[in-house]
PDB file of N, CA and C in Angstrom:
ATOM      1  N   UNK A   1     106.167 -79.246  64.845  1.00  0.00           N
ATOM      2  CA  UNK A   1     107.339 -79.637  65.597  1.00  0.00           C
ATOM      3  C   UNK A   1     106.875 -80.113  66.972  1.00  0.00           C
ATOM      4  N   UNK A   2     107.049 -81.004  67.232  1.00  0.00           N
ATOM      5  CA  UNK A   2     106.753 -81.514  68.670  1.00  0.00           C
ATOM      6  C   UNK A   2     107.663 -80.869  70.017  1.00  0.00           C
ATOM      7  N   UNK A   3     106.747 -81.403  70.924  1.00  0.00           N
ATOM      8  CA  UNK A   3     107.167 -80.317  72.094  1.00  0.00           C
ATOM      9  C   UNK A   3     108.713 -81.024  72.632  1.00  0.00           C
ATOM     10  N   UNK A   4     109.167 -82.439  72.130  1.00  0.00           N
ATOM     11  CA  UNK A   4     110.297 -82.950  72.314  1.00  0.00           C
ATOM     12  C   UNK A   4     111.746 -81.944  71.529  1.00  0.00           C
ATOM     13  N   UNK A   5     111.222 -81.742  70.382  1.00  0.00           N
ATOM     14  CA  UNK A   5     111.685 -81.358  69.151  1.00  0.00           C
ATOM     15  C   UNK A   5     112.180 -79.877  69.933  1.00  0.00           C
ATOM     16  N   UNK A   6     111.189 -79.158  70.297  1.00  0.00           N
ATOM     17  CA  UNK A   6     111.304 -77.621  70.431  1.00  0.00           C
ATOM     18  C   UNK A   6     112.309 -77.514  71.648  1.00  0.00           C
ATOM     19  N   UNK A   7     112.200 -78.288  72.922  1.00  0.00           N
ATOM     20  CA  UNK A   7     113.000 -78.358  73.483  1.00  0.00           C
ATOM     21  C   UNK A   7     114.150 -78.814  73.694  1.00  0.00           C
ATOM     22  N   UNK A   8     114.744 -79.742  73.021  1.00  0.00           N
ATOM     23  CA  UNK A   8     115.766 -79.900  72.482  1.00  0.00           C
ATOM     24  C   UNK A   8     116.578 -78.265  71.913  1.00  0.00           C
ATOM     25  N   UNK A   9     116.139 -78.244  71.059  1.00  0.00           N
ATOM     26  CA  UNK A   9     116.439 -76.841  69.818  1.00  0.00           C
ATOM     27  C   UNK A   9     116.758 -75.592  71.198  1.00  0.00           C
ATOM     28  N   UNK A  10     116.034 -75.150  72.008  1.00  0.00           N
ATOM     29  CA  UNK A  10     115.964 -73.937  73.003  1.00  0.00           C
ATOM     30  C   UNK A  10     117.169 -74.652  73.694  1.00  0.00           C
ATOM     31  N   UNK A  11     117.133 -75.876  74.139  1.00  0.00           N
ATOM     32  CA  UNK A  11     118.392 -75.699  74.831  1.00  0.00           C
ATOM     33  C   UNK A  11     119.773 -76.366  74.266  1.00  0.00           C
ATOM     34  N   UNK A  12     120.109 -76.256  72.676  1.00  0.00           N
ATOM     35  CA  UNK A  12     120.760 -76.301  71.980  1.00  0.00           C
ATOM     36  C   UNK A  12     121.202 -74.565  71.739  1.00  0.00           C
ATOM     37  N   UNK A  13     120.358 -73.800  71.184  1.00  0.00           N
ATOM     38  CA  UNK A  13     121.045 -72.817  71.068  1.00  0.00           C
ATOM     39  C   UNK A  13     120.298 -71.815  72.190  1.00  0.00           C
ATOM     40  N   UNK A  14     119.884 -71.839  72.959  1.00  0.00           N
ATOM     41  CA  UNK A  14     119.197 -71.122  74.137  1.00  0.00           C
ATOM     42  C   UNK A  14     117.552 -70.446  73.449  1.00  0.00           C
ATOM     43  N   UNK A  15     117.243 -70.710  72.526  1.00  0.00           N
ATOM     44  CA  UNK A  15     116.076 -70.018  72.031  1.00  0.00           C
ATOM     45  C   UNK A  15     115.405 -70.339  71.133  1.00  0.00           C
ATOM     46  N   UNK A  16     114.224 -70.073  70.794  1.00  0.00           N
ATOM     47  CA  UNK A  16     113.161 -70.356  70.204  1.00  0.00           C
ATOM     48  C   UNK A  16     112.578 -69.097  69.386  1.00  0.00           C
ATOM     49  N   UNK A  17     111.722 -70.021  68.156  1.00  0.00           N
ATOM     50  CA  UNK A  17     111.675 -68.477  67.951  1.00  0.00           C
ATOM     51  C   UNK A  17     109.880 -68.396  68.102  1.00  0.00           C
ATOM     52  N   UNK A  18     109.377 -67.414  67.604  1.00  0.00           N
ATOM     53  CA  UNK A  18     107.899 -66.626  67.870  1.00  0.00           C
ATOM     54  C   UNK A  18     106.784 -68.020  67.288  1.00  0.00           C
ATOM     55  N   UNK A  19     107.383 -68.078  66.241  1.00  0.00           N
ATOM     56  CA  UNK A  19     106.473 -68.864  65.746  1.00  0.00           C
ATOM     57  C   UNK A  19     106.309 -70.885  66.290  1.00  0.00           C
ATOM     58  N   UNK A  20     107.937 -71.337  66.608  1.00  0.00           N
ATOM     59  CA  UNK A  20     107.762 -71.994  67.333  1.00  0.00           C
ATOM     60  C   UNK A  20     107.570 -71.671  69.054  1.00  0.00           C
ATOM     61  N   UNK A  21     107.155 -70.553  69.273  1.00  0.00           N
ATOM     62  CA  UNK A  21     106.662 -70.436  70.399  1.00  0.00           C
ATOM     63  C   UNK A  21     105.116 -70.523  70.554  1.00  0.00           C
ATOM     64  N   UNK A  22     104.414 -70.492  68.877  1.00  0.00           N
ATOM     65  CA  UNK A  22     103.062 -70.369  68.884  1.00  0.00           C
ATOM     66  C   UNK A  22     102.368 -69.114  68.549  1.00  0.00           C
ATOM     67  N   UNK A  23     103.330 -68.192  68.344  1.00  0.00           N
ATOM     68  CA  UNK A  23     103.039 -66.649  68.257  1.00  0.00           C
ATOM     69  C   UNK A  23     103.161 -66.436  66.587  1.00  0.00           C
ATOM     70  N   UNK A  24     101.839 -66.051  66.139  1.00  0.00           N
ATOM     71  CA  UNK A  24     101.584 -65.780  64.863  1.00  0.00           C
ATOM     72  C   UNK A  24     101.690 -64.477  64.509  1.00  0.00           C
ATOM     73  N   UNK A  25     102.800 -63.908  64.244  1.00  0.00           N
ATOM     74  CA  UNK A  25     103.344 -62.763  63.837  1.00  0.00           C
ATOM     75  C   UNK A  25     101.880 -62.294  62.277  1.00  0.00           C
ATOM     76  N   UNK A  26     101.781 -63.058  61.667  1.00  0.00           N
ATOM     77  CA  UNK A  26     101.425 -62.165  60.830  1.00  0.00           C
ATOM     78  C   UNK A  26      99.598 -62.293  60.804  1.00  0.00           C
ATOM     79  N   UNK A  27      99.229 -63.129  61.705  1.00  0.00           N
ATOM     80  CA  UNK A  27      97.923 -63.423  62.222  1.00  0.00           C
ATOM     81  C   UNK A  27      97.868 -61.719  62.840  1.00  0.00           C
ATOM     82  N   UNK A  28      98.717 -61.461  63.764  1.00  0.00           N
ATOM     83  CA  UNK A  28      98.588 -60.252  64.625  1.00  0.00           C
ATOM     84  C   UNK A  28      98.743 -58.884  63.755  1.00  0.00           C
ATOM     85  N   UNK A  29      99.305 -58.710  63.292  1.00  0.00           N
ATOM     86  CA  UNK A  29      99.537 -57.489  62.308  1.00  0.00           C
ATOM     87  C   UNK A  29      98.245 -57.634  61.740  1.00  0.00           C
ATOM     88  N   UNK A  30      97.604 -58.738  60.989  1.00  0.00           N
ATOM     89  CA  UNK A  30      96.273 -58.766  60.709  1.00  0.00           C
ATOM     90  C   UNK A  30      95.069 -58.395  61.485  1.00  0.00           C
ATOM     91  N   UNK A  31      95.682 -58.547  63.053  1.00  0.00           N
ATOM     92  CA  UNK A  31      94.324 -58.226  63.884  1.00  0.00           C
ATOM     93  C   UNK A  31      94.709 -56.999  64.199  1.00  0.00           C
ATOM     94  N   UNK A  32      95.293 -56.508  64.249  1.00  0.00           N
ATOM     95  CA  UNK A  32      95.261 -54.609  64.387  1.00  0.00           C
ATOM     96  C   UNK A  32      95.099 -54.402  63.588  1.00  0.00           C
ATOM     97  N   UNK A  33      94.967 -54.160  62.002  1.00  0.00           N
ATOM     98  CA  UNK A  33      94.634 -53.782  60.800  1.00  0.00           C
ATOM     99  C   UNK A  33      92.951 -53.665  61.353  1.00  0.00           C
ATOM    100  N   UNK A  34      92.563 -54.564  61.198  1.00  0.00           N
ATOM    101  CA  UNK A  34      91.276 -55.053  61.525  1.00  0.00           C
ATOM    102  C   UNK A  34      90.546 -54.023  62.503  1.00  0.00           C
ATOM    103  N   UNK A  35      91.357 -54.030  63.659  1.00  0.00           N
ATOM    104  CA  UNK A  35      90.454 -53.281  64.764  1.00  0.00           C
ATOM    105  C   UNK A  35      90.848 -51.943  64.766  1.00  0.00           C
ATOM    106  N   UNK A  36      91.720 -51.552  64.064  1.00  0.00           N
ATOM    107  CA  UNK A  36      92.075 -49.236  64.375  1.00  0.00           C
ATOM    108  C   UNK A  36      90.788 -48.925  63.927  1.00  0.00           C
ATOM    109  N   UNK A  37      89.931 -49.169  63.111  1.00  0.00           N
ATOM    110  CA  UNK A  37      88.893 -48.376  63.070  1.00  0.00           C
ATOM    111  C   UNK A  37      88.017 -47.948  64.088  1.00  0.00           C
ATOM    112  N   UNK A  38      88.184 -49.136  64.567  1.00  0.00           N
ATOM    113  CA  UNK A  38      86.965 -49.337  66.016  1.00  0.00           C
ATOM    114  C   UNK A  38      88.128 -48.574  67.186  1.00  0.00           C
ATOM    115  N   UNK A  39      89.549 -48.853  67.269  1.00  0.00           N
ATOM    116  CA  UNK A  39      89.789 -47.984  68.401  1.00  0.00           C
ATOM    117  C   UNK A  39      89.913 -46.870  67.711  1.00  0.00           C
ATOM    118  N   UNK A  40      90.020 -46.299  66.448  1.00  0.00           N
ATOM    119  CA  UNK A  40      89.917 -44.486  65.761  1.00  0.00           C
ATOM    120  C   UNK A  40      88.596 -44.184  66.408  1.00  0.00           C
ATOM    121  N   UNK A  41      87.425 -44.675  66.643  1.00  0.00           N
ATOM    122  CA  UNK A  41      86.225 -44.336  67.344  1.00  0.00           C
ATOM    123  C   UNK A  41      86.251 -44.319  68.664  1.00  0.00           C
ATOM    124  N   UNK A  42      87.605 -44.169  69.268  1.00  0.00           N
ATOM    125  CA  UNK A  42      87.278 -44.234  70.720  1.00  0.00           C
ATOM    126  C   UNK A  42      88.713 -42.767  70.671  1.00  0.00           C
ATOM    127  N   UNK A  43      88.915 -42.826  70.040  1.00  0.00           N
ATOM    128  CA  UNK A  43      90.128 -41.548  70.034  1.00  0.00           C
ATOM    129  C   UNK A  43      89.848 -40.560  70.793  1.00  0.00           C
ATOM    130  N   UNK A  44      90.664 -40.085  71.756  1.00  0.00           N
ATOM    131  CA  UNK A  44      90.434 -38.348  72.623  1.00  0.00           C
ATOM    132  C   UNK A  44      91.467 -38.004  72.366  1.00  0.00           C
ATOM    133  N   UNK A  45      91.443 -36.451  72.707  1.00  0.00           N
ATOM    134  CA  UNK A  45      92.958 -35.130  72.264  1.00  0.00           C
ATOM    135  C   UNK A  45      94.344 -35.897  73.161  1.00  0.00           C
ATOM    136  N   UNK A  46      94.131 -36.939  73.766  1.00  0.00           N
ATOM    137  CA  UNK A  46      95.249 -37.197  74.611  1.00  0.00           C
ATOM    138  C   UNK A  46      96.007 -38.123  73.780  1.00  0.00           C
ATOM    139  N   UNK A  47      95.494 -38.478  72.693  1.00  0.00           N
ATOM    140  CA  UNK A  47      96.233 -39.576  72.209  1.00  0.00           C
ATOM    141  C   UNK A  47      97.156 -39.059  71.494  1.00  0.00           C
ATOM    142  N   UNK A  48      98.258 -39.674  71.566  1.00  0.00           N
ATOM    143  CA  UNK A  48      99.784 -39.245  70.484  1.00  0.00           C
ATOM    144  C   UNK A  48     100.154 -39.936  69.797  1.00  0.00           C
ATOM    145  N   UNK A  49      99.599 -41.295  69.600  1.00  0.00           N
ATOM    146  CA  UNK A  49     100.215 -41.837  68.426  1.00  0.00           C
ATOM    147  C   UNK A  49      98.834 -43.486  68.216  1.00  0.00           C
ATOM    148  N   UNK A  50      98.638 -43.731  67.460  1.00  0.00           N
ATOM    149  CA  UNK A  50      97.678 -44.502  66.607  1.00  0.00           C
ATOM    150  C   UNK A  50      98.037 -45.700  66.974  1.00  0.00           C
ATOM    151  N   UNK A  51      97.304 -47.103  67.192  1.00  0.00           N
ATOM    152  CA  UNK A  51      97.381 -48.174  67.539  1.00  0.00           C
ATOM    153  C   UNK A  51      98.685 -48.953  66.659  1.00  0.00           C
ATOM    154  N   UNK A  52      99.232 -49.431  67.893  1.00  0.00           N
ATOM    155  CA  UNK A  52     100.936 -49.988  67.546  1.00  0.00           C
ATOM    156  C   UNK A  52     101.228 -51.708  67.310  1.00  0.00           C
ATOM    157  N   UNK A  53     101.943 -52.090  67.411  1.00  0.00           N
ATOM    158  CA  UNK A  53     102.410 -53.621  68.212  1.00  0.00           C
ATOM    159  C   UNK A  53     101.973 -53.754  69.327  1.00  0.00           C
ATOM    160  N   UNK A  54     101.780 -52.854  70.252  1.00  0.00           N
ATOM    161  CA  UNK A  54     101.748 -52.928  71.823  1.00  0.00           C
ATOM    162  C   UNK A  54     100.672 -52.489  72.186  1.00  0.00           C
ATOM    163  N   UNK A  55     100.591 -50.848  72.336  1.00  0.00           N
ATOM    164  CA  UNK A  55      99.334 -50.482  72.441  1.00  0.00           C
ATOM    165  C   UNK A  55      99.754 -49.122  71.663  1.00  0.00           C
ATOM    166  N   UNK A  56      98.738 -47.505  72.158  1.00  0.00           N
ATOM    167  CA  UNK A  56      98.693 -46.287  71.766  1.00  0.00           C
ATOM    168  C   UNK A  56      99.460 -45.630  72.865  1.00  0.00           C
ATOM    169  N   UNK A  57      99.493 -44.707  72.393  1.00  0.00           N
ATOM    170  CA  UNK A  57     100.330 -43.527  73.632  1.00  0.00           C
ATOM    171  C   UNK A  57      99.665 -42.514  73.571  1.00  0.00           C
ATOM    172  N   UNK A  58      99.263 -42.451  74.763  1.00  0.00           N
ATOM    173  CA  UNK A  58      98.756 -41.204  75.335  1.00  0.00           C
ATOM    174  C   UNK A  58      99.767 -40.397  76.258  1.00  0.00           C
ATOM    175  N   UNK A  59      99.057 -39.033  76.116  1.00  0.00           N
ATOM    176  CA  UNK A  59      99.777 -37.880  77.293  1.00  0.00           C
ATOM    177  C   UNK A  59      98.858 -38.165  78.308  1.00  0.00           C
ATOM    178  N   UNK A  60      99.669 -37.728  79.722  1.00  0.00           N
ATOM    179  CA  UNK A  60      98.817 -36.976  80.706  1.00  0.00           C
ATOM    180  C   UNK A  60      98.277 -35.908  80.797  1.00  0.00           C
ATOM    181  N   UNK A  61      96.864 -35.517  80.681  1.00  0.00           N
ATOM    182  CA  UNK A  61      96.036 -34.570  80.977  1.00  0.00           C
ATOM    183  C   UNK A  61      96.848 -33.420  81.656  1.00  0.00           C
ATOM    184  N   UNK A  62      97.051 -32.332  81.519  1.00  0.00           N
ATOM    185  CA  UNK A  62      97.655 -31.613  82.246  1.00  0.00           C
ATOM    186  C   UNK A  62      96.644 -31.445  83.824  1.00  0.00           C
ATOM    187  N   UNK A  63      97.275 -31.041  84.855  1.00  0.00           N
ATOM    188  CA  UNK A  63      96.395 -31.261  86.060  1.00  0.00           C
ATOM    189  C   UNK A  63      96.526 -32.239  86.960  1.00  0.00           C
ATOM    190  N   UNK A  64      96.926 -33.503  86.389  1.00  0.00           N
ATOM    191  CA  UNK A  64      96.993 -34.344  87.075  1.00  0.00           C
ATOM    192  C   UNK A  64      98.489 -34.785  87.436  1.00  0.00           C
ATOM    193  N   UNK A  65      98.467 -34.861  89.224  1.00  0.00           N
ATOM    194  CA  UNK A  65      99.343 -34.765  90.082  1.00  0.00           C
ATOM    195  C   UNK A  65     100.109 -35.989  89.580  1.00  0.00           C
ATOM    196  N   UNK A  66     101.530 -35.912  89.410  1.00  0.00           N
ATOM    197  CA  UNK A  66     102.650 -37.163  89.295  1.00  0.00           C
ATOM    198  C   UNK A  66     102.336 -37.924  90.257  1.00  0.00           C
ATOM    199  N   UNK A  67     102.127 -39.521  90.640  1.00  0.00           N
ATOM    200  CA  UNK A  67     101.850 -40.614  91.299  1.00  0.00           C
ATOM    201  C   UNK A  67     103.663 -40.470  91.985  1.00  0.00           C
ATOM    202  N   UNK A  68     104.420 -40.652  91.621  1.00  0.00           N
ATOM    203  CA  UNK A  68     105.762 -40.788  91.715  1.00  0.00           C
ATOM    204  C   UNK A  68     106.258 -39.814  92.859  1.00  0.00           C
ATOM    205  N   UNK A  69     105.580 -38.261  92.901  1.00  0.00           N
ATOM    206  CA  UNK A  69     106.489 -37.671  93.458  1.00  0.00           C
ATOM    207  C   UNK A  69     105.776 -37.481  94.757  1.00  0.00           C
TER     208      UNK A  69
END
């Protein structure tokens, strides 16, 4: 789709979607498949949940002072 094409369309109905944005949804699900092994080898007790869409979640270490307060 040309870049005439796409813009037209976004400001026809206000939006675009992932893939005409260039964003390969299933390219990416493929590249985290790919790499949890290598971040499962970097794993510490802080982690709470396993490589996502986004990233992992970790806790704070107990000890360490809130930035915020």
């Amino acid at each position: 789709m040309s870049r005439r094409v796409r813009a037209a369309k976004e400001l026809r109905d206000g939006s675009i979607s992932y893939r005409e944005a260039g964003v390969d949804i299933d390219a990416g699900d493929e590249l985290v498949e790919r790499i949890k092994p290598f971040a499962k080898m970097t794993r510490i007790p802080e982690v709470l949940a396993d490589v996502g869409g986004f990233a992992g979640l970790c806790a704070v270490p107990q000890g360490i002072e809130d930035p915020s307060s």
